[in-house]
PDB file of N, CA and C in Angstrom:
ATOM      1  N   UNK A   1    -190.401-174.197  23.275  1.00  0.00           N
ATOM      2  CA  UNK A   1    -190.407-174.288  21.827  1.00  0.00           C
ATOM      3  C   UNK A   1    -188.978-174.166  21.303  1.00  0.00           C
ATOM      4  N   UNK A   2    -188.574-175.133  20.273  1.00  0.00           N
ATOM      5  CA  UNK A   2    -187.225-175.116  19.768  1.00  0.00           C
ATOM      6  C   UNK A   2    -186.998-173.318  18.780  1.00  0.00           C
ATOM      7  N   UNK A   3    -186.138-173.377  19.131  1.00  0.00           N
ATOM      8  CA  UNK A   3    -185.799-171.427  18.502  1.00  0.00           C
ATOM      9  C   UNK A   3    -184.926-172.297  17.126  1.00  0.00           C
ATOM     10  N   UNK A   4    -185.822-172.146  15.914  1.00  0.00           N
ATOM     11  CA  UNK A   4    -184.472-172.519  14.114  1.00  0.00           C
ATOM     12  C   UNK A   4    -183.655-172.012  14.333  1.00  0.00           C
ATOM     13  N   UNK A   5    -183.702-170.788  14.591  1.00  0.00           N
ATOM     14  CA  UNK A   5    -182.874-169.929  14.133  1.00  0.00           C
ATOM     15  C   UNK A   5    -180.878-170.303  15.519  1.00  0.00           C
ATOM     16  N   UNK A   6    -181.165-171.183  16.065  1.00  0.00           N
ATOM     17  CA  UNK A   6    -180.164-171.507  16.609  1.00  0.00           C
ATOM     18  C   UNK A   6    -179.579-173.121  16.487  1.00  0.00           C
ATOM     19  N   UNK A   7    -180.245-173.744  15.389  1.00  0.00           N
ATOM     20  CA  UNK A   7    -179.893-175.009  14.991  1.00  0.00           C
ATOM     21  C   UNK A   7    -179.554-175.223  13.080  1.00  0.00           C
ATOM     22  N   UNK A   8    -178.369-175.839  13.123  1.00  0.00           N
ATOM     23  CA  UNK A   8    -178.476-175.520  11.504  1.00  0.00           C
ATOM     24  C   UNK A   8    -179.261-176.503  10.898  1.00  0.00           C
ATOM     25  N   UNK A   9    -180.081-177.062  11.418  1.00  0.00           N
ATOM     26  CA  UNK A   9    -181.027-178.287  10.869  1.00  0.00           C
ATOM     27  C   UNK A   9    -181.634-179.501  11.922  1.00  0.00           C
ATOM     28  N   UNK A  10    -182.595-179.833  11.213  1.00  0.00           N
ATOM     29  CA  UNK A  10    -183.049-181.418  11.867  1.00  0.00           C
ATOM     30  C   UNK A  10    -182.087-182.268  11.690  1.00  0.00           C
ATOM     31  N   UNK A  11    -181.672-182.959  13.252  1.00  0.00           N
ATOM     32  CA  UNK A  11    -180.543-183.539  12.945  1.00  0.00           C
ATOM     33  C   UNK A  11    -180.725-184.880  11.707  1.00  0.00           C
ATOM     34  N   UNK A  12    -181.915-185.188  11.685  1.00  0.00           N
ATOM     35  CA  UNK A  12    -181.918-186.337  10.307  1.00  0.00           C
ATOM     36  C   UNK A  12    -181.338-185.518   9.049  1.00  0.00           C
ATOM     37  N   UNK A  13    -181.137-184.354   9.242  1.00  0.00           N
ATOM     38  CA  UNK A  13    -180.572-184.020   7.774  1.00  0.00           C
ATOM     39  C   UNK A  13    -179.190-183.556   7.676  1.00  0.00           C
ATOM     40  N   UNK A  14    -178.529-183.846   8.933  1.00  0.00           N
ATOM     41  CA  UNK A  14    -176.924-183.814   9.455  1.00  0.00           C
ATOM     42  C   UNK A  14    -176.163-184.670   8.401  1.00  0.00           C
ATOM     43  N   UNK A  15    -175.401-184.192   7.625  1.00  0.00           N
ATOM     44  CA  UNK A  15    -174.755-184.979   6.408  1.00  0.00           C
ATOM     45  C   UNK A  15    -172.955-185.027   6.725  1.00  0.00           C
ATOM     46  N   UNK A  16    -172.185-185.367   5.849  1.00  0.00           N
ATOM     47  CA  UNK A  16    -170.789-185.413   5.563  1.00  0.00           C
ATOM     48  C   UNK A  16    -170.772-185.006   4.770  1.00  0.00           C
ATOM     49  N   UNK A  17    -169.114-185.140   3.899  1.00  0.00           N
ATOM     50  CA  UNK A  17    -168.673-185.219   2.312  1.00  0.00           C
ATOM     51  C   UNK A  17    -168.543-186.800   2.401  1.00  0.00           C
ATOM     52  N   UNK A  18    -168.865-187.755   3.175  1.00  0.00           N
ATOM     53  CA  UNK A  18    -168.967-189.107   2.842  1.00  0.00           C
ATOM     54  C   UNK A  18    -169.934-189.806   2.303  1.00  0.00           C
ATOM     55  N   UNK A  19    -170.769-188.784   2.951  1.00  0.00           N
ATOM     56  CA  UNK A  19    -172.381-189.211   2.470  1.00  0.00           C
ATOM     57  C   UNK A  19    -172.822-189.817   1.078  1.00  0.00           C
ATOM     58  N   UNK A  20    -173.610-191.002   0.882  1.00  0.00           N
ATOM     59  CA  UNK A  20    -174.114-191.017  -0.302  1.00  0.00           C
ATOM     60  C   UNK A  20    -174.886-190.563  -0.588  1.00  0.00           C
ATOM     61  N   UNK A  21    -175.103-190.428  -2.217  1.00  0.00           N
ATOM     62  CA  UNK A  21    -176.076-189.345  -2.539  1.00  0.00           C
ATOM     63  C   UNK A  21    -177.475-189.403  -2.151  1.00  0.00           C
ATOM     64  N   UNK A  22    -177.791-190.703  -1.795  1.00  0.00           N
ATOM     65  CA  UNK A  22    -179.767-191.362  -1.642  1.00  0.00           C
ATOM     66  C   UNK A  22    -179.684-190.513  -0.236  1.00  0.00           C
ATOM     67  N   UNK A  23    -178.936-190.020   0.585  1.00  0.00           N
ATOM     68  CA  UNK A  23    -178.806-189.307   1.832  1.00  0.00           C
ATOM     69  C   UNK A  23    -178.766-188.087   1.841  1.00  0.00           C
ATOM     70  N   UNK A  24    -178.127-187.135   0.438  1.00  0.00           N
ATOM     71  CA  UNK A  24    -177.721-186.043   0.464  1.00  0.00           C
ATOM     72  C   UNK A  24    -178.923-185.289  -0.079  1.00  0.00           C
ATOM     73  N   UNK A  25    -179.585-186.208  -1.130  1.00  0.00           N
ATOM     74  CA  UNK A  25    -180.411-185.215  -2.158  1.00  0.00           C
ATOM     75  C   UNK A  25    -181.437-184.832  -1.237  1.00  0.00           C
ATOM     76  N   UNK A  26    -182.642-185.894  -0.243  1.00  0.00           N
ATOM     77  CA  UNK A  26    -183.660-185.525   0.986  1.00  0.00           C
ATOM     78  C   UNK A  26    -183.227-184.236   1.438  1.00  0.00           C
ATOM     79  N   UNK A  27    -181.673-184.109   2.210  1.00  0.00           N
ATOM     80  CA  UNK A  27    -181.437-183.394   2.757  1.00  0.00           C
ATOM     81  C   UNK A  27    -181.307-181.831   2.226  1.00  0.00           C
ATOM     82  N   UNK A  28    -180.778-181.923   0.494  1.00  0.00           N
ATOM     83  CA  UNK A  28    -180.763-180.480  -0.180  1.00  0.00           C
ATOM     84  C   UNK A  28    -182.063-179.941  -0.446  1.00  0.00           C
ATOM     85  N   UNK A  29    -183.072-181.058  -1.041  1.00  0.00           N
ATOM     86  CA  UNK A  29    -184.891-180.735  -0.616  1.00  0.00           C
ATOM     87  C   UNK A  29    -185.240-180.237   0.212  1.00  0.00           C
ATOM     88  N   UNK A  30    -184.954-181.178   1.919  1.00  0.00           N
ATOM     89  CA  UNK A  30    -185.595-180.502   2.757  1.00  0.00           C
ATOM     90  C   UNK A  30    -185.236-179.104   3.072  1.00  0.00           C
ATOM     91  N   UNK A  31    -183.771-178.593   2.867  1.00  0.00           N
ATOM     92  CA  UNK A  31    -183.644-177.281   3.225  1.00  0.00           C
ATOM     93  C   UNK A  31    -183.886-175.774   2.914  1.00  0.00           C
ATOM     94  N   UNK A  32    -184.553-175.712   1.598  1.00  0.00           N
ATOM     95  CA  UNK A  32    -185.759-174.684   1.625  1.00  0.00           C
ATOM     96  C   UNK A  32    -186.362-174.081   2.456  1.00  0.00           C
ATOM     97  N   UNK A  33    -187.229-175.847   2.908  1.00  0.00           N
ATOM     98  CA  UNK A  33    -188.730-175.860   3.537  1.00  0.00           C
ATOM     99  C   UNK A  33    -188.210-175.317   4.667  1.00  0.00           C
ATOM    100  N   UNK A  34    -187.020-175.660   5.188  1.00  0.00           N
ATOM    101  CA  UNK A  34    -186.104-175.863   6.709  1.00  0.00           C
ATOM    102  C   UNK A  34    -186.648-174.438   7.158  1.00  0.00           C
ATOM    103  N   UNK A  35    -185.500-173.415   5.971  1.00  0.00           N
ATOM    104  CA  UNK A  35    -185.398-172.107   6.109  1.00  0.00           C
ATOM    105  C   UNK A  35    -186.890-171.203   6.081  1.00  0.00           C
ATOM    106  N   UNK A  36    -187.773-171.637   5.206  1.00  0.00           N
ATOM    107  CA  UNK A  36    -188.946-171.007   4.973  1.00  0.00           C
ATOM    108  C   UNK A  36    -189.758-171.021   6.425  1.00  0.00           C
ATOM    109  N   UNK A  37    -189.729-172.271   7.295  1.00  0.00           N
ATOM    110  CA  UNK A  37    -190.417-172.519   8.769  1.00  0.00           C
ATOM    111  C   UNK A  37    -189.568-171.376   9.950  1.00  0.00           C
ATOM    112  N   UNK A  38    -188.466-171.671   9.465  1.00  0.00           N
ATOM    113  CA  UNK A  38    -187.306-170.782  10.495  1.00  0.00           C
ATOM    114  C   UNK A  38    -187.728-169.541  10.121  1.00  0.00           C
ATOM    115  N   UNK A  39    -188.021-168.996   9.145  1.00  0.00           N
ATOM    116  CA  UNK A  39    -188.111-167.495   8.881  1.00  0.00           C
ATOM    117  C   UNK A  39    -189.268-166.999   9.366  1.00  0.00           C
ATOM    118  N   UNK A  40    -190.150-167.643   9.224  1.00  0.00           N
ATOM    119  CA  UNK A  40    -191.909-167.458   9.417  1.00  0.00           C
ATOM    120  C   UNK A  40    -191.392-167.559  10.822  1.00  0.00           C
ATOM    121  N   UNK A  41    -190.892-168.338  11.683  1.00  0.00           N
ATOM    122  CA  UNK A  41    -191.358-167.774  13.213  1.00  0.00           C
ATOM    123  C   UNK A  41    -190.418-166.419  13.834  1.00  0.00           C
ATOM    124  N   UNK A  42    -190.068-166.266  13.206  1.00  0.00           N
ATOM    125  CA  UNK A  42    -189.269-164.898  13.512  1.00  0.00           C
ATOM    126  C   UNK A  42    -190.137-163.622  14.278  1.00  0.00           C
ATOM    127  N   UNK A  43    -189.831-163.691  15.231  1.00  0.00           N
ATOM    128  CA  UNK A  43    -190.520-162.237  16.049  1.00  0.00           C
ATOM    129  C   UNK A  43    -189.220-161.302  15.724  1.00  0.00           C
ATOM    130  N   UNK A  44    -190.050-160.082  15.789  1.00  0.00           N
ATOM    131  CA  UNK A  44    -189.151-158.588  15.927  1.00  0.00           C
ATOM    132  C   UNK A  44    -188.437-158.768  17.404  1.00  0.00           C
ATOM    133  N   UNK A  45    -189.677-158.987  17.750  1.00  0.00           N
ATOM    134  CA  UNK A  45    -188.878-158.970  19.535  1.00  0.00           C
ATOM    135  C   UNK A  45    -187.762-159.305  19.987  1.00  0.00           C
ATOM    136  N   UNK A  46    -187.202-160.217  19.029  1.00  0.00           N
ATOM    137  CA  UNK A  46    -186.527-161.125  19.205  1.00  0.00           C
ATOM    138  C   UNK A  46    -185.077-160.928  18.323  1.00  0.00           C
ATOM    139  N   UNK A  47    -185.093-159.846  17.676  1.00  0.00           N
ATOM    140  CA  UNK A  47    -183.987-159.803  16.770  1.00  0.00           C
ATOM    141  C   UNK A  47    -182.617-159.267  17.563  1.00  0.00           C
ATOM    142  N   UNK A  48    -182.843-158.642  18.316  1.00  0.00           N
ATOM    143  CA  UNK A  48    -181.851-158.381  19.128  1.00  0.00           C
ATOM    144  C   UNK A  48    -180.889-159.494  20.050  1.00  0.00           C
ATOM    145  N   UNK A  49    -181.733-160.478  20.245  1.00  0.00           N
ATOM    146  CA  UNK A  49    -181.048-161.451  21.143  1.00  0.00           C
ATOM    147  C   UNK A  49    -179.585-162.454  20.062  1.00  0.00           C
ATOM    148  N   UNK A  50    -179.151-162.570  21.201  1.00  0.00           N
ATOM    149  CA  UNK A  50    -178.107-163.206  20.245  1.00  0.00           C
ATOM    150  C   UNK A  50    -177.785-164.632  19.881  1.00  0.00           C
ATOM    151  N   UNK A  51    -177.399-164.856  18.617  1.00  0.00           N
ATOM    152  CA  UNK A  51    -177.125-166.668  18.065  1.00  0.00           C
ATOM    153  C   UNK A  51    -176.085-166.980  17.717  1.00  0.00           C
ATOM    154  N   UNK A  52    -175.834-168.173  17.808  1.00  0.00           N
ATOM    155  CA  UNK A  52    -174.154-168.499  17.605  1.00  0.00           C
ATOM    156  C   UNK A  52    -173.789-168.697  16.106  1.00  0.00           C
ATOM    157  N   UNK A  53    -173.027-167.986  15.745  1.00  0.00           N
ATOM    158  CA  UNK A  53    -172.739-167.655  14.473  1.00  0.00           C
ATOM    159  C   UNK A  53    -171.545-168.206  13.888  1.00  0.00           C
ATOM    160  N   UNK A  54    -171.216-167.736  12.419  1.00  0.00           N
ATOM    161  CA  UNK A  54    -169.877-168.632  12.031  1.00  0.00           C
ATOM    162  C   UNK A  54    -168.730-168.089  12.710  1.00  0.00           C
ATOM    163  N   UNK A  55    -167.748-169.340  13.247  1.00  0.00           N
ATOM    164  CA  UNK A  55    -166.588-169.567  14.261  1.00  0.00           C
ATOM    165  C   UNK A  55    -167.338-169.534  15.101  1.00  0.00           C
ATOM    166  N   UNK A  56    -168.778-169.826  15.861  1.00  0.00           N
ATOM    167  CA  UNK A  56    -168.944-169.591  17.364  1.00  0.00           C
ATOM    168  C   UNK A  56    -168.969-167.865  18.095  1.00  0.00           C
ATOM    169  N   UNK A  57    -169.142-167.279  16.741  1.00  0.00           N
ATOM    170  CA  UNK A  57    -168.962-166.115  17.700  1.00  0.00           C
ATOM    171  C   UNK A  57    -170.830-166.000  17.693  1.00  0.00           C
ATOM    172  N   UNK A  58    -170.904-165.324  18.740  1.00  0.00           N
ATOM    173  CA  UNK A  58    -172.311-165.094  19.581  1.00  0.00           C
ATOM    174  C   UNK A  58    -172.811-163.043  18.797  1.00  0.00           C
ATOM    175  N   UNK A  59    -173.601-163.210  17.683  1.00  0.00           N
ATOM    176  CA  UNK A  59    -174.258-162.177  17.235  1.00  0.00           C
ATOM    177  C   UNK A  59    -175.481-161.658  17.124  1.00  0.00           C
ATOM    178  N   UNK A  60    -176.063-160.577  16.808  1.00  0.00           N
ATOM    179  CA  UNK A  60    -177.253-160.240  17.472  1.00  0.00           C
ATOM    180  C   UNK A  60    -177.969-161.117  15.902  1.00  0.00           C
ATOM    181  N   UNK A  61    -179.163-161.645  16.288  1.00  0.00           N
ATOM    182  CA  UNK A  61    -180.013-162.309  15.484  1.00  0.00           C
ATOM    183  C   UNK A  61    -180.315-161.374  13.815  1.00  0.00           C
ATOM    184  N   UNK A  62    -180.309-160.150  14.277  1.00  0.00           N
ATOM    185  CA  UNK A  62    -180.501-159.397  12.799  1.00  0.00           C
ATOM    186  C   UNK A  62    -179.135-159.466  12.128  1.00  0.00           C
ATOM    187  N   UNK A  63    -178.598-159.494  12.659  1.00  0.00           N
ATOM    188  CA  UNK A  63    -177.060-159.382  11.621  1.00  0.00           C
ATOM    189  C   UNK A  63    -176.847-160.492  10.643  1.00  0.00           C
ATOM    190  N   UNK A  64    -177.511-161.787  12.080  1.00  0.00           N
ATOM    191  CA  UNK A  64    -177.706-162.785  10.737  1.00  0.00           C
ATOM    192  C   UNK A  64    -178.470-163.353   9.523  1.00  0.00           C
ATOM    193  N   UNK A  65    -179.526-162.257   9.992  1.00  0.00           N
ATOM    194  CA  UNK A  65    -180.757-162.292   9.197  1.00  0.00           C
ATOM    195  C   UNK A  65    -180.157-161.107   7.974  1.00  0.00           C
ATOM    196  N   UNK A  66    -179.182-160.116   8.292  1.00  0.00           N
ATOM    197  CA  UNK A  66    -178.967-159.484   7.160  1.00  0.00           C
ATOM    198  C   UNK A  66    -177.940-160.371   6.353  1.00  0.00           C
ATOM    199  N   UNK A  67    -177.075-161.035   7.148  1.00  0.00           N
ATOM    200  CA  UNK A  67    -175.864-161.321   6.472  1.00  0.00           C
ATOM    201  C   UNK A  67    -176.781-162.791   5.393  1.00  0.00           C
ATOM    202  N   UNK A  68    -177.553-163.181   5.863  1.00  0.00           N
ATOM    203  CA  UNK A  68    -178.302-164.473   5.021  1.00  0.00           C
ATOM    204  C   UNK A  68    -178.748-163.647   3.967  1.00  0.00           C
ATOM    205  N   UNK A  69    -179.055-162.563   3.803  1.00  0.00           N
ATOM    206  CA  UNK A  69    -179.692-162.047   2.461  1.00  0.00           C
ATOM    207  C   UNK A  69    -178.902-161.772   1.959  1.00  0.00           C
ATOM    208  N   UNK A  70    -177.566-161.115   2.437  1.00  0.00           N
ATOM    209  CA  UNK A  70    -176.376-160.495   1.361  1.00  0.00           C
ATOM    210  C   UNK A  70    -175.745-162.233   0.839  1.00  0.00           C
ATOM    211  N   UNK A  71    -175.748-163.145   1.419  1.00  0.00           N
ATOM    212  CA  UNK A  71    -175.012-164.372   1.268  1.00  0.00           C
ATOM    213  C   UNK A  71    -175.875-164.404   0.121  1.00  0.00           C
ATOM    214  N   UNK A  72    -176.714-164.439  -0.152  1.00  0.00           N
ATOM    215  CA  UNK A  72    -178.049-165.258  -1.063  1.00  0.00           C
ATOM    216  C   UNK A  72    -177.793-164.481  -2.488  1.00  0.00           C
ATOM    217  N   UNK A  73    -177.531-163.067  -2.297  1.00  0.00           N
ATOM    218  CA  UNK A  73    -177.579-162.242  -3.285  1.00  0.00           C
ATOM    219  C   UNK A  73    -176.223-162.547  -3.841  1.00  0.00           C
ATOM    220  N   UNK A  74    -175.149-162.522  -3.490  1.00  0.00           N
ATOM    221  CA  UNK A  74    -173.825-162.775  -3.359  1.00  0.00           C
ATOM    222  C   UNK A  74    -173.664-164.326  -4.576  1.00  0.00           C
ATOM    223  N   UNK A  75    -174.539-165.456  -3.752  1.00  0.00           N
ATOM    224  CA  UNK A  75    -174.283-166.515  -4.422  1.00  0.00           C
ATOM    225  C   UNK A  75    -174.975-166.757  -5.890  1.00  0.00           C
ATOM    226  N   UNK A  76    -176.184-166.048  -5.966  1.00  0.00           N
ATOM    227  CA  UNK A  76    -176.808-165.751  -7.268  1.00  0.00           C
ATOM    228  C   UNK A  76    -176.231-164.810  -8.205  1.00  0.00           C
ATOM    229  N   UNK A  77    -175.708-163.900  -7.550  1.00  0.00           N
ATOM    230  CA  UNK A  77    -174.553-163.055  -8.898  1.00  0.00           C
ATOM    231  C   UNK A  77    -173.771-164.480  -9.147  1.00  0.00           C
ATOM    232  N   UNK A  78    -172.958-165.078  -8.283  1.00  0.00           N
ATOM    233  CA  UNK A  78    -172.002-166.113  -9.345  1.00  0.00           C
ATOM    234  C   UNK A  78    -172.366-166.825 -10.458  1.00  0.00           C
ATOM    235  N   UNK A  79    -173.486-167.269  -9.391  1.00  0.00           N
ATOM    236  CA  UNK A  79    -174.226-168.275 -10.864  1.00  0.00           C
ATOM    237  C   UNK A  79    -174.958-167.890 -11.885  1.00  0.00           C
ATOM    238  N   UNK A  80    -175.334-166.395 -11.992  1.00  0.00           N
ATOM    239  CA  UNK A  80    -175.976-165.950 -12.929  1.00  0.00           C
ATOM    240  C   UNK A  80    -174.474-165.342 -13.945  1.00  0.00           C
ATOM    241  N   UNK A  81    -173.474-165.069 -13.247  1.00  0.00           N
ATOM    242  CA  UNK A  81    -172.138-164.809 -13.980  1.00  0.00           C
ATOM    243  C   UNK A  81    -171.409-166.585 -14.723  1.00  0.00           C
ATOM    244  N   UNK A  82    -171.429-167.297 -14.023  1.00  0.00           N
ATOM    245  CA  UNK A  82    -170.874-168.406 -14.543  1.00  0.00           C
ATOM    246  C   UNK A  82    -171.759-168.912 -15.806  1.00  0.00           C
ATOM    247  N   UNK A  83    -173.150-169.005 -15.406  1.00  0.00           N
ATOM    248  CA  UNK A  83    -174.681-168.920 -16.723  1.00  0.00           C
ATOM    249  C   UNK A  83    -174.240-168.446 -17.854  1.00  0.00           C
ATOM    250  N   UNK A  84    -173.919-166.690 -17.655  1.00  0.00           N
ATOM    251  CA  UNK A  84    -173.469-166.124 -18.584  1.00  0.00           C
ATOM    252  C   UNK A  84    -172.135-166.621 -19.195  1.00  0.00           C
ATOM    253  N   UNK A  85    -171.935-166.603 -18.776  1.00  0.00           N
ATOM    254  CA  UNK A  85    -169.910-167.285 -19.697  1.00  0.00           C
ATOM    255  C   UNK A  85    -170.207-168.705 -20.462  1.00  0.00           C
ATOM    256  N   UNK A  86    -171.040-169.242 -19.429  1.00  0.00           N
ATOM    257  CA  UNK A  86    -170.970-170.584 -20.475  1.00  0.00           C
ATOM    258  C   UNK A  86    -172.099-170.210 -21.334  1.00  0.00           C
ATOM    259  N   UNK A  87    -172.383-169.203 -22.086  1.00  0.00           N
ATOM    260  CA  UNK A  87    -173.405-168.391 -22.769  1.00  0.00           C
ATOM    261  C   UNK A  87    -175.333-168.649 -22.916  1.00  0.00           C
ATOM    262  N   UNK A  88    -175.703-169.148 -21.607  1.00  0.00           N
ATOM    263  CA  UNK A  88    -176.976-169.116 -21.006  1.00  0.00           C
ATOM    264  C   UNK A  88    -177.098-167.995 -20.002  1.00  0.00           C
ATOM    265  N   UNK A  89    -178.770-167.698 -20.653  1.00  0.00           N
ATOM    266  CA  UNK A  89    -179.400-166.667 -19.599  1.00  0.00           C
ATOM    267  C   UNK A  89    -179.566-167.168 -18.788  1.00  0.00           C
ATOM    268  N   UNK A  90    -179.352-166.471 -17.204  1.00  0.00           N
ATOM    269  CA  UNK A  90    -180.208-166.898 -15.895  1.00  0.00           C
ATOM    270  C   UNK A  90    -181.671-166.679 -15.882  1.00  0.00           C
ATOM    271  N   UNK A  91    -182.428-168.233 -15.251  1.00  0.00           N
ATOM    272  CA  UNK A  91    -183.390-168.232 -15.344  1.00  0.00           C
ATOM    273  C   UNK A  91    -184.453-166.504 -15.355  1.00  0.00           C
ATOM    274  N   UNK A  92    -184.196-165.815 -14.648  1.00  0.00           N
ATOM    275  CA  UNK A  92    -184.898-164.943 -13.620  1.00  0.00           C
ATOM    276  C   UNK A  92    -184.902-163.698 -14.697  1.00  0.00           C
ATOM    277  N   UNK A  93    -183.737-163.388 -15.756  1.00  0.00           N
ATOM    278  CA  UNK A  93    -183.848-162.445 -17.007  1.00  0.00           C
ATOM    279  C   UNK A  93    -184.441-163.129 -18.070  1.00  0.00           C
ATOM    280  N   UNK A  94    -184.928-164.683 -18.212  1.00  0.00           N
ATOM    281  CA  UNK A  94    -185.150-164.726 -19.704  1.00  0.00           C
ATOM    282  C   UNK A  94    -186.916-164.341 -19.899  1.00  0.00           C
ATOM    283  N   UNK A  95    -186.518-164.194 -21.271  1.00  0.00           N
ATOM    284  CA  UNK A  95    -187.915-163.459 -21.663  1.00  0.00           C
ATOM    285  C   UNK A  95    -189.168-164.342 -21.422  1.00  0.00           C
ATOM    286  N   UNK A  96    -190.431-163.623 -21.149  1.00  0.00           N
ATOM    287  CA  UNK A  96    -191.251-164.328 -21.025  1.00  0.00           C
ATOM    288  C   UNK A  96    -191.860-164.789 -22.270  1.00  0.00           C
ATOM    289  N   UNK A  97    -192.751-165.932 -22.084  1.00  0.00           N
ATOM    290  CA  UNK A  97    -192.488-167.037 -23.471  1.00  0.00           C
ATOM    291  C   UNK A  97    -194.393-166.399 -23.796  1.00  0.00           C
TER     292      UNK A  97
END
């Protein structure tokens, strides 16, 4: 069985910065779903073993499973800070209607 968690994607969704967009947008869709399949097969058992990480360095599977949540949290403060400046609420505080 292919292990996600050691591939950064189906290679049909392998892109550039050359890419045109009728190529790029499939590929920003599919990667949700990508991550949501990769996460669901996740054993405990398994967190310890190690995956090749950014630069190639070889880390234990939870680190990257923590460092993906701090990344996530990380990138939603910006955009809920940039939201704010250009003086819109982020979706996730506005009031319910």
């Amino acid at each position: 069985m292919r292990d996600p968690l050691r591939h950064a994607g189906p290679a049909e969704l392998e892109s550039n910065d050359a890419d045109p967009k009728d190529k790029l947008v499939p590929a920003v869709k599919e990667s949700p779903d990508f991550c949501s399949r990769a996460l669901a097969s996740l054993q405990d058992s398994k967190l310890g073993d190690t995956v090749k990480f950014f630069g190639g360095r070889q880390v234990p599977r939870a680190r990257a499973l923590i460092e993906l949540t701090d990344d996530l949290e990380d990138h939603y403060s910006q955009l809920a800070s940039y939201l704010r400046m250009n003086g819109m609420v982020p979706p996730s505080v506005r009031p319910a209607k």
